[in-house]
N, C-alpha and C. Protein backbone atom coordinates (compact mmCIF):
# COMPACT_ATOMS: atom_id res chain seq x y z
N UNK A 1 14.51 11.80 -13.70
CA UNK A 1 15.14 11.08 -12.62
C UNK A 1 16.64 11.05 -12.87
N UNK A 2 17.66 11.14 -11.75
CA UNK A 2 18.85 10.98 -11.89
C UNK A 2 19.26 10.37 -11.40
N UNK A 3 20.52 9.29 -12.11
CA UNK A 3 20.86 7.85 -11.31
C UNK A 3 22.27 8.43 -10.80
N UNK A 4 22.82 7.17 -10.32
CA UNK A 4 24.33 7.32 -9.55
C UNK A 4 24.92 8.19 -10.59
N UNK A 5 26.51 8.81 -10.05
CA UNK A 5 26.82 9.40 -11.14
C UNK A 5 26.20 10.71 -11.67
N UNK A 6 25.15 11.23 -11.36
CA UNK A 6 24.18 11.89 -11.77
C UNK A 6 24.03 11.60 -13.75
N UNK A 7 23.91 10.68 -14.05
CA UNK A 7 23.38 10.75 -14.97
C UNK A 7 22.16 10.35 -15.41
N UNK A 8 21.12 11.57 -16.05
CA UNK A 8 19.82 11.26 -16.30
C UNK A 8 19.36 9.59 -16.76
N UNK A 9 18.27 9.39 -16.23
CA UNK A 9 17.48 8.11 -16.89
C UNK A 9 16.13 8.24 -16.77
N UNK A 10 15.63 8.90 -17.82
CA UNK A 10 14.25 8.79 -18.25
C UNK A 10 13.79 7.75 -17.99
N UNK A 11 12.54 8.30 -17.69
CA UNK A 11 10.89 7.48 -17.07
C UNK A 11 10.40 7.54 -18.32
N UNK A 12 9.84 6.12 -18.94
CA UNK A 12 9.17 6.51 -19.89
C UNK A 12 8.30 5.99 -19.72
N UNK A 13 6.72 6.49 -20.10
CA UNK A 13 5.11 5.56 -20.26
C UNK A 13 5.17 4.56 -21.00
N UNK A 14 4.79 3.24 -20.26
CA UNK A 14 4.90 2.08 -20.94
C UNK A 14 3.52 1.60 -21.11
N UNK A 15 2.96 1.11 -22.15
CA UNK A 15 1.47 0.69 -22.53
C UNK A 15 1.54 -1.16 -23.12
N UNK A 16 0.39 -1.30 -23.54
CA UNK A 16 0.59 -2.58 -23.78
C UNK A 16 1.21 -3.17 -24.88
N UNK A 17 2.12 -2.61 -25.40
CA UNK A 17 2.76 -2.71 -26.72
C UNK A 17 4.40 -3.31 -25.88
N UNK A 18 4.34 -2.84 -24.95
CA UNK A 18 5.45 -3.24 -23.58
C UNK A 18 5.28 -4.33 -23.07
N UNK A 19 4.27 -5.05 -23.34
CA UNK A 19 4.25 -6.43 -22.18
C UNK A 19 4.75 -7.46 -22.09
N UNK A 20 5.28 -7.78 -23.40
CA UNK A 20 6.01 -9.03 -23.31
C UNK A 20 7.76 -8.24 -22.79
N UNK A 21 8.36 -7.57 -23.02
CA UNK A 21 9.09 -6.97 -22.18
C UNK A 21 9.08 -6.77 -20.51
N UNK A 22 8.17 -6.27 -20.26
CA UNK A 22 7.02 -6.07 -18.43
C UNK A 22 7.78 -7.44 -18.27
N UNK A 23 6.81 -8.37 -18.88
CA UNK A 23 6.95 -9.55 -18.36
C UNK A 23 8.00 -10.39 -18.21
N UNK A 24 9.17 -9.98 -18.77
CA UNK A 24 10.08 -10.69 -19.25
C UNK A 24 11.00 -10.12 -17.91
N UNK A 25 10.55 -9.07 -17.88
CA UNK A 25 11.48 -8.28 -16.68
C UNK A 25 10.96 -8.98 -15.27
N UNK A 26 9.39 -8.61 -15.27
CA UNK A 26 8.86 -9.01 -13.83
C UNK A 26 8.97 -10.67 -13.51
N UNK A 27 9.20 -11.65 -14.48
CA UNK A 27 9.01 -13.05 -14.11
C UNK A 27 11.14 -12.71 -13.53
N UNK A 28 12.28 -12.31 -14.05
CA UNK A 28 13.36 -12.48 -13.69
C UNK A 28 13.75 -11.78 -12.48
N UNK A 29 12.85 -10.22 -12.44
CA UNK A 29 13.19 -10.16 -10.98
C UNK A 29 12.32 -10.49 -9.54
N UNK A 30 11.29 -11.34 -9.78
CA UNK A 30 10.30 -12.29 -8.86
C UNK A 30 11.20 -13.52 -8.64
N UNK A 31 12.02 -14.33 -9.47
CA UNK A 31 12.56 -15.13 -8.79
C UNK A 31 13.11 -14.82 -7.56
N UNK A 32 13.91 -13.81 -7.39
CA UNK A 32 13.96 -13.77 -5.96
C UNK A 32 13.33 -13.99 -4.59
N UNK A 33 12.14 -13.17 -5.69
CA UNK A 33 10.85 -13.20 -4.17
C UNK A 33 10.70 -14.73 -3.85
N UNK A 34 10.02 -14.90 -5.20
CA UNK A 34 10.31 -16.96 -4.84
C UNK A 34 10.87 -17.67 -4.07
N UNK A 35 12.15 -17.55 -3.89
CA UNK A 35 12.93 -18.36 -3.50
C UNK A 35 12.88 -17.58 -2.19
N UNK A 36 12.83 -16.69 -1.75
CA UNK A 36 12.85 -16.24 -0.30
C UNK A 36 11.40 -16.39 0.69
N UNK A 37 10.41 -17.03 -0.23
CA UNK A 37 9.47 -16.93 0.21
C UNK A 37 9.05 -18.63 0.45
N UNK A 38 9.83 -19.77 -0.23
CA UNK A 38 9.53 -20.80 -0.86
C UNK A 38 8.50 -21.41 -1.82
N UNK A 39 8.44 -20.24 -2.67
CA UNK A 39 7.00 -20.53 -3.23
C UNK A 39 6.82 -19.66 -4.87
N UNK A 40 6.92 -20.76 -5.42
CA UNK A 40 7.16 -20.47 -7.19
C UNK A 40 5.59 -20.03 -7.72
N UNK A 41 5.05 -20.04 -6.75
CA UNK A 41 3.06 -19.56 -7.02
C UNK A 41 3.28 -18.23 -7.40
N UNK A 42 3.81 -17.36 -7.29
CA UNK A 42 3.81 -15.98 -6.55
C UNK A 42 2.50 -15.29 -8.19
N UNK A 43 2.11 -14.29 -7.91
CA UNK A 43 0.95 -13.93 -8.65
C UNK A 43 2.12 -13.17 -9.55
N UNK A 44 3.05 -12.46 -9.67
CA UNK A 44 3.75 -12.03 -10.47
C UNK A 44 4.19 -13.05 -11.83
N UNK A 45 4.56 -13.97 -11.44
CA UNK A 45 4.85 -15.09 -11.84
C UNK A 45 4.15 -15.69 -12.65
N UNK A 46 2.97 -15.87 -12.33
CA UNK A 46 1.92 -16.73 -13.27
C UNK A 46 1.29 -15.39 -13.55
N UNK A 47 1.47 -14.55 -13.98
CA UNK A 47 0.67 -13.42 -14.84
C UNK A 47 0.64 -13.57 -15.88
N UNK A 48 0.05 -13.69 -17.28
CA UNK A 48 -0.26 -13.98 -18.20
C UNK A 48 0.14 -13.13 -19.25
N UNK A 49 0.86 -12.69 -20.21
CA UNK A 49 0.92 -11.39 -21.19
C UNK A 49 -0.30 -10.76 -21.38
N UNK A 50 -1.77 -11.55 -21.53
CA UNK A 50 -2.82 -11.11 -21.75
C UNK A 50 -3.38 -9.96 -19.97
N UNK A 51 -2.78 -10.34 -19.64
CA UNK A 51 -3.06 -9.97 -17.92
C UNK A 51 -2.32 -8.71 -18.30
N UNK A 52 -0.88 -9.00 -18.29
CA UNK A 52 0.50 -7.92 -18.10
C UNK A 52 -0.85 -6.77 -19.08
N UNK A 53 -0.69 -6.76 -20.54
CA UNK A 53 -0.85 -6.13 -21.29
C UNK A 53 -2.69 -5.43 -20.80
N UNK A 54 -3.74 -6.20 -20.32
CA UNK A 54 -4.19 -5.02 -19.83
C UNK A 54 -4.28 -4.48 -18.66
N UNK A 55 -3.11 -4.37 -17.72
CA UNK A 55 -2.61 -3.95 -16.54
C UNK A 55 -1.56 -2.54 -17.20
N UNK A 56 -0.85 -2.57 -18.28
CA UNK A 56 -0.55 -2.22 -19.01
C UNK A 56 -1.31 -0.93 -19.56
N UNK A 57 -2.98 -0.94 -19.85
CA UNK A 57 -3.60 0.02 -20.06
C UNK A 57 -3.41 1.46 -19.32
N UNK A 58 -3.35 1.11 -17.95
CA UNK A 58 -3.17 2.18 -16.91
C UNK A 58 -2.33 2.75 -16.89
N UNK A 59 -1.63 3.27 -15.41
CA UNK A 59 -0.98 3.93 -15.48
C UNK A 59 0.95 3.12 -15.19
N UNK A 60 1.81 3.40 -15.59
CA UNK A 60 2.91 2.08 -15.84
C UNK A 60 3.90 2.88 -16.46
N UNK A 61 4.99 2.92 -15.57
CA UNK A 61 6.27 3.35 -16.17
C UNK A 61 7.71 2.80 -16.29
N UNK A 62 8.35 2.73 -17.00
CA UNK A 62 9.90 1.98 -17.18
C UNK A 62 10.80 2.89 -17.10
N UNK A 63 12.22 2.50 -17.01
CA UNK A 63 12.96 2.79 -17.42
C UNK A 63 13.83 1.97 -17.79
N UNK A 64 14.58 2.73 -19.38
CA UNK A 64 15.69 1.59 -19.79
C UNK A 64 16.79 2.15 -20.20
N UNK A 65 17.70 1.40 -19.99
CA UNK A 65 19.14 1.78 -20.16
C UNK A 65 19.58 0.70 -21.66
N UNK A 66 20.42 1.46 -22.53
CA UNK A 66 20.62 1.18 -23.71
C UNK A 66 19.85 0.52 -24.12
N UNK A 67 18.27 0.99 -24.20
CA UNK A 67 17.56 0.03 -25.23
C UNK A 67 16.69 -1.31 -24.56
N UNK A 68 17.44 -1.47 -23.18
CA UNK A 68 16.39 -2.30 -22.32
C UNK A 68 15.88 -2.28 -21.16
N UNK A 69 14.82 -2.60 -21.30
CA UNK A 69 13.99 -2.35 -20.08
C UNK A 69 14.67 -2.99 -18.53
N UNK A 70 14.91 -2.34 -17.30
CA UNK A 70 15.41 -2.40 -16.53
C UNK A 70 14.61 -2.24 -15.27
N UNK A 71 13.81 -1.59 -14.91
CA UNK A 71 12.69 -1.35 -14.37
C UNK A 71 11.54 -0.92 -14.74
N UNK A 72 10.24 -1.61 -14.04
CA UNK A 72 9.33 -0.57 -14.19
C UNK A 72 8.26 -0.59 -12.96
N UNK A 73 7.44 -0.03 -13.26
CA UNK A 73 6.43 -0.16 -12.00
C UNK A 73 4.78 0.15 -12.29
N UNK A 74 3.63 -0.04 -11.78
CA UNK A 74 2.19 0.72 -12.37
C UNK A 74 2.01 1.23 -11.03
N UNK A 75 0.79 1.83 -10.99
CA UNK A 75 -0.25 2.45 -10.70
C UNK A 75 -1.38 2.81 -10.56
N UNK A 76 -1.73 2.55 -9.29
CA UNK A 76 -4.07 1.84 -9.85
C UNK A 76 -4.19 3.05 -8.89
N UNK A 77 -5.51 3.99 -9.38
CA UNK A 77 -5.43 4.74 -9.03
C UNK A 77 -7.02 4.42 -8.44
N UNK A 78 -7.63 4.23 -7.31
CA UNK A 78 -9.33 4.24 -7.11
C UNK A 78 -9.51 5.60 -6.15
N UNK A 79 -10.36 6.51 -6.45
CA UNK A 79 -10.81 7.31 -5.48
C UNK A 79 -9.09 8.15 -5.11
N UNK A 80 -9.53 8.11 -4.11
CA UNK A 80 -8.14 9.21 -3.39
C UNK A 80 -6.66 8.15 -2.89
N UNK A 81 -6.58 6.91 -3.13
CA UNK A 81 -5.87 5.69 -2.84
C UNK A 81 -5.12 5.74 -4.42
N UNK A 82 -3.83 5.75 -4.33
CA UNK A 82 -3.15 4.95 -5.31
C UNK A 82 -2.36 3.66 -4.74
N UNK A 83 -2.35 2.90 -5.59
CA UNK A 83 -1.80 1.35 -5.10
C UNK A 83 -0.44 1.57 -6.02
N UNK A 84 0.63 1.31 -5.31
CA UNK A 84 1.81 0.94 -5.68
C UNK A 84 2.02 -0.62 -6.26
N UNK A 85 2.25 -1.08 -7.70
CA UNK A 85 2.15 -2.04 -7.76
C UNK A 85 3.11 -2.63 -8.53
N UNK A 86 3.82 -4.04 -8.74
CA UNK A 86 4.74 -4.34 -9.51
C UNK A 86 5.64 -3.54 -10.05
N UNK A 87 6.40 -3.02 -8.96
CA UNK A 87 7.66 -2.36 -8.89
C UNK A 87 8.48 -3.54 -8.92
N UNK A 88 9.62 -3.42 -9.97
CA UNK A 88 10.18 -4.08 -10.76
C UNK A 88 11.62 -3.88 -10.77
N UNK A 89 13.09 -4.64 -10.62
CA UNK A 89 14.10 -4.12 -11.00
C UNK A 89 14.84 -5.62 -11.91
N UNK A 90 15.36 -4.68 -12.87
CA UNK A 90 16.32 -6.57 -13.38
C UNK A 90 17.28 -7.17 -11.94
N UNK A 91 17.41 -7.74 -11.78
CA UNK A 91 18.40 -8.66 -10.81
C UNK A 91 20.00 -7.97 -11.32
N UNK A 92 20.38 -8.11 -12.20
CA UNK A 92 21.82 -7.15 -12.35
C UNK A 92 21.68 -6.00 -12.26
N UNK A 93 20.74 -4.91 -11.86
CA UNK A 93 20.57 -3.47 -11.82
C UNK A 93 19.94 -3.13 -10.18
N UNK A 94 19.57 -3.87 -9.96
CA UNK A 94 19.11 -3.97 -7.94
C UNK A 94 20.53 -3.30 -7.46
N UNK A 95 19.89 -2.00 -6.51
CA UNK A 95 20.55 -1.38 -5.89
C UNK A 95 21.22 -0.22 -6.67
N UNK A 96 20.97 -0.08 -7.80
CA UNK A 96 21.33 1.35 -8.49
C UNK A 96 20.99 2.18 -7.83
N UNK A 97 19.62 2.32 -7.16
CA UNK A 97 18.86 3.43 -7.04
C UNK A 97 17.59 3.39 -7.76
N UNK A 98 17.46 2.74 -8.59
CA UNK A 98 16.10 2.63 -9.58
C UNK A 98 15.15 2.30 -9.04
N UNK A 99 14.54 1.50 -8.58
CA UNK A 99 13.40 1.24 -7.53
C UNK A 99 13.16 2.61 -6.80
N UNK A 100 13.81 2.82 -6.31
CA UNK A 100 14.00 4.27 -5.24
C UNK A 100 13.07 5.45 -6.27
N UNK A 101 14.13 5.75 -7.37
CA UNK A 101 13.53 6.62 -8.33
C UNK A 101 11.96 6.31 -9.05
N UNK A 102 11.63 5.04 -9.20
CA UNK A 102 10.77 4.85 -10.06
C UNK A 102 9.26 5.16 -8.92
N UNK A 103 9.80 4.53 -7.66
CA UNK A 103 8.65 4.93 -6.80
C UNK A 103 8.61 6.31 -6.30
N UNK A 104 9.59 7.19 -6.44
CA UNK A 104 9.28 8.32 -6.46
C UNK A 104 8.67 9.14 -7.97
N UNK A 105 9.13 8.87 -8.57
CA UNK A 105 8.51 8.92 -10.19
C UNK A 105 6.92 8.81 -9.98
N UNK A 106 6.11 7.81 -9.59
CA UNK A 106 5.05 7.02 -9.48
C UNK A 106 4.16 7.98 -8.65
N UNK A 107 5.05 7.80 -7.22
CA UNK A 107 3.96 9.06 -6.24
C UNK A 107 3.83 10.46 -6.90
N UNK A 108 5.03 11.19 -7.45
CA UNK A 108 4.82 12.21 -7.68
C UNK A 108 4.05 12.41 -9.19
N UNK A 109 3.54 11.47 -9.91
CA UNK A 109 2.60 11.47 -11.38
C UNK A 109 1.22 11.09 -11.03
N UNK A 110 1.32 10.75 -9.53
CA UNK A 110 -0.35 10.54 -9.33
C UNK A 110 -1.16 11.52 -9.62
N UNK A 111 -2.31 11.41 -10.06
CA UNK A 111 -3.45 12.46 -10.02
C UNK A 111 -3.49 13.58 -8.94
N UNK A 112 -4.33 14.09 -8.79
CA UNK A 112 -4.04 15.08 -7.79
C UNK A 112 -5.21 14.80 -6.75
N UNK A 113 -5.95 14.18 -7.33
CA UNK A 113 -6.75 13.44 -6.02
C UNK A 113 -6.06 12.67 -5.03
N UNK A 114 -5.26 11.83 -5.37
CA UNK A 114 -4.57 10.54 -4.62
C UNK A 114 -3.55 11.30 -3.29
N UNK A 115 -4.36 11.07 -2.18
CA UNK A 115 -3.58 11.46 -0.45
C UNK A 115 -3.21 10.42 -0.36
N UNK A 116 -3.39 9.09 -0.15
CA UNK A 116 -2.67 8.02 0.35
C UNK A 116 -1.98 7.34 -0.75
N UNK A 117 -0.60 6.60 -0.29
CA UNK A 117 -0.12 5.68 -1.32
C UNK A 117 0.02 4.02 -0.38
N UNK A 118 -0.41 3.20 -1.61
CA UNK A 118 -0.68 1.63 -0.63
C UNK A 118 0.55 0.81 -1.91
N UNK A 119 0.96 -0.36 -0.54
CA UNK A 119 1.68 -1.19 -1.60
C UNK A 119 1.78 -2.32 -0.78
N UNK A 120 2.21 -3.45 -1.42
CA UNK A 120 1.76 -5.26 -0.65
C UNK A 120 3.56 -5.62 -0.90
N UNK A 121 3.86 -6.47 0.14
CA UNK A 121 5.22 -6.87 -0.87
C UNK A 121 4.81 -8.51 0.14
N UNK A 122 5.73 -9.48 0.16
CA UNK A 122 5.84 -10.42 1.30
C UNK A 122 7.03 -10.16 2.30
N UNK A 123 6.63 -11.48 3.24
CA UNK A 123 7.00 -10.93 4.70
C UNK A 123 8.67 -11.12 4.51
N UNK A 124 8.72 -12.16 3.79
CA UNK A 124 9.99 -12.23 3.87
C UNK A 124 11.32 -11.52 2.81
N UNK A 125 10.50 -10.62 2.24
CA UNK A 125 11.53 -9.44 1.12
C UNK A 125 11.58 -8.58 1.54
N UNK A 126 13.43 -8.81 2.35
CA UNK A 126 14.13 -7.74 2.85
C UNK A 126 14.57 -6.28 2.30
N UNK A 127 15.00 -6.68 0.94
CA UNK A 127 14.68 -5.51 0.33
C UNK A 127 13.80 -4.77 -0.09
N UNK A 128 12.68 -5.49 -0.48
CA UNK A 128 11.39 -4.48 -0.63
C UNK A 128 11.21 -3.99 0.45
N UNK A 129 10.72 -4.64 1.69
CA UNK A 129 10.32 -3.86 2.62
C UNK A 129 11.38 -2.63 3.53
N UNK A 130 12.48 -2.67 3.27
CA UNK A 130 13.56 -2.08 3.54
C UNK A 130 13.49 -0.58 2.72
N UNK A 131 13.43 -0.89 1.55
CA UNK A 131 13.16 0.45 0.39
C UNK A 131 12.06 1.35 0.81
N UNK A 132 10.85 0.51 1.09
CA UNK A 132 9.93 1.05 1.70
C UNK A 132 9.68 2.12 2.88
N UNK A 133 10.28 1.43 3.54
CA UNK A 133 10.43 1.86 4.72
C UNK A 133 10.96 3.23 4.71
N UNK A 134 12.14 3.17 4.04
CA UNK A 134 13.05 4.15 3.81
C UNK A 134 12.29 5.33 3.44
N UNK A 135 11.17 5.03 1.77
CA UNK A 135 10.39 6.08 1.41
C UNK A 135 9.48 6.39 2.06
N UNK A 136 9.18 5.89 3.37
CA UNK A 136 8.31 6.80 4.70
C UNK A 136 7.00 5.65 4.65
N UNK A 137 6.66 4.39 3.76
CA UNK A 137 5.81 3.66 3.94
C UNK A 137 5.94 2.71 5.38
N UNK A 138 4.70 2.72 5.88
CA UNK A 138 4.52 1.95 7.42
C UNK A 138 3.52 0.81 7.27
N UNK A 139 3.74 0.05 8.21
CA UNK A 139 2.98 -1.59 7.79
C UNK A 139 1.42 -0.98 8.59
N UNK A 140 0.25 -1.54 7.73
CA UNK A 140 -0.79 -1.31 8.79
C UNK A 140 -1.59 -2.77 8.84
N UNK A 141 -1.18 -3.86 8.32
CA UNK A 141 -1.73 -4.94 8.57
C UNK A 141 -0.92 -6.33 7.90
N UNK A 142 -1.28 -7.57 8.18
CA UNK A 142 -0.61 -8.57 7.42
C UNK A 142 -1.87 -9.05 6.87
N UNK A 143 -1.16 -9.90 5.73
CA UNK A 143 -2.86 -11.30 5.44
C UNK A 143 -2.05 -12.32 5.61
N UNK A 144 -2.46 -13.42 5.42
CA UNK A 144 -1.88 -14.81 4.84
C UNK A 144 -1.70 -14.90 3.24
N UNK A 145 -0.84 -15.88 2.81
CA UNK A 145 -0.27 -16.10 1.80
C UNK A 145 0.19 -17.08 1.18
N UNK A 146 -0.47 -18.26 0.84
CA UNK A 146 0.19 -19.80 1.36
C UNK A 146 1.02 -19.86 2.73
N UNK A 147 2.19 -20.16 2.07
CA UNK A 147 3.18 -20.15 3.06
C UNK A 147 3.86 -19.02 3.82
N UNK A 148 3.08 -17.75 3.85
CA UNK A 148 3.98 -16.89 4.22
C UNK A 148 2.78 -15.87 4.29
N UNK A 149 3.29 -14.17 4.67
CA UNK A 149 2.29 -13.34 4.77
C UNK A 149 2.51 -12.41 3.82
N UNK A 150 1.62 -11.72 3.46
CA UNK A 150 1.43 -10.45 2.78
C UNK A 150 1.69 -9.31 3.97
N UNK A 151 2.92 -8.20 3.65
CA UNK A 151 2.64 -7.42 4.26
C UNK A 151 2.25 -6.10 3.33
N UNK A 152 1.27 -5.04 4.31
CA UNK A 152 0.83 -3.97 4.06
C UNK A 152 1.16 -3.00 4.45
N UNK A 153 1.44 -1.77 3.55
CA UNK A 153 2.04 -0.66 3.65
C UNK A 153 1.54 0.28 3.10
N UNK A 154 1.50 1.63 3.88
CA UNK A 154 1.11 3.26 3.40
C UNK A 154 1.11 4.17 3.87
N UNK A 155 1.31 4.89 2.90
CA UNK A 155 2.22 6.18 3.57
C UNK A 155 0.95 7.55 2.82
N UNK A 156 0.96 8.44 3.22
CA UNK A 156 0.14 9.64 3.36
C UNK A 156 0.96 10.39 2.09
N UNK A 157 -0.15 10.81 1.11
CA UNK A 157 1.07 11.81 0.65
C UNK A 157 1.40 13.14 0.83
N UNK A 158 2.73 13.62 0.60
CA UNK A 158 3.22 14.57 0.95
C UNK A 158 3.65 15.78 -0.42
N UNK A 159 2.92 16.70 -0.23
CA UNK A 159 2.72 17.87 -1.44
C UNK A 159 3.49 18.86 -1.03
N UNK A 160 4.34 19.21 -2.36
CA UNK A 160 5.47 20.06 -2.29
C UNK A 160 4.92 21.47 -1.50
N UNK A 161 5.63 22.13 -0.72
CA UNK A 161 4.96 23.37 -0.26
C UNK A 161 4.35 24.58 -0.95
N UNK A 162 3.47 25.23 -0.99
CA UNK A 162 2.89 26.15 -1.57
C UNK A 162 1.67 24.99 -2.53
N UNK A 163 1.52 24.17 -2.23
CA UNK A 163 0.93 23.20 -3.18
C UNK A 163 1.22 22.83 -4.67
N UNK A 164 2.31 23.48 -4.91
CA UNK A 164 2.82 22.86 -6.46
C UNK A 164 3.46 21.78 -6.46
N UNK A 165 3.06 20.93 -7.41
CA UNK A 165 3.82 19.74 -8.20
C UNK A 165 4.26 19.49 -8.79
């Protein structure tokens, strides 16, 4: 992956030896969601290291700049569906481009089964759903959420021509 500047920033596989890191990252950049959502519940939030770490087993990638973790994101892969999940940026690194990269990172390491890509964010995260959008994901339903909604998003995937990856 290449950031602003064009300078490289490795994707690296993160496992559960990463989680108290994961976590350290995902509880600082969820405050946001929090507060835009009014609601300190958020499932990111109360995730547990024991949780992080075997969520962690799968599939889960970072990237870090000098030594710290800055983003990361997983990947649940069932059947021909991959779920986009806890895509992650530190709060001082939002808007690099990293999110952008890491979810392209993500779609393009899926298995080769996986045609659709799914991802949840809430109703009221302008930037998630904005990023989204951008990478060709479309809403196909809401839920409820305490105070607010879950929205749903997915996008079809798209294989380099001649079918190589």
């Amino acid at each position: 992956m290449v950031g602003q500047l064009g300078h490289p920033r490795p994707v690296n596989r993160l496992g559960p030896a990463d989680a108290g890191e994961v976590l350290t990252l995902q509880r600082a950049a969820y405050v946001t969601e929090a507060r835009a959502h009014g609601d300190l519940d958020l499932p990111p939030l109360l995730e547990t290291l024991d949780e992080t770490r075997a969520a962690l087993a799968g599939l889960s990638w970072g990237i870090r700049e000098n030594g710290r973790l800055v983003a990361s994101v997983r990947l649940t892969v069932t059947g021909h569906v991959g779920v986009i999940g806890r895509l992650v940026v530190a709060p001082d690194r939002q808007g690099a481009g990293l999110g952008s990269g890491l979810l392209r990172f993500a779609e393009s390491s899926a298995p080769a089964e996986v045609t659709v890509f799914r991802l949840f964010t809430g109703s009221n995260s302008v930037g998630p759903l904005h990023l989204y959008a951008k990478h060709g994901y479309r809403e196909t339903h809401r839920t409820p959420e305490h105070n607010h909604e879950l929205v749903h998003l997915e996008k079809a995937r798209v294989h380099p021509p001649g079918g190589v990856r």
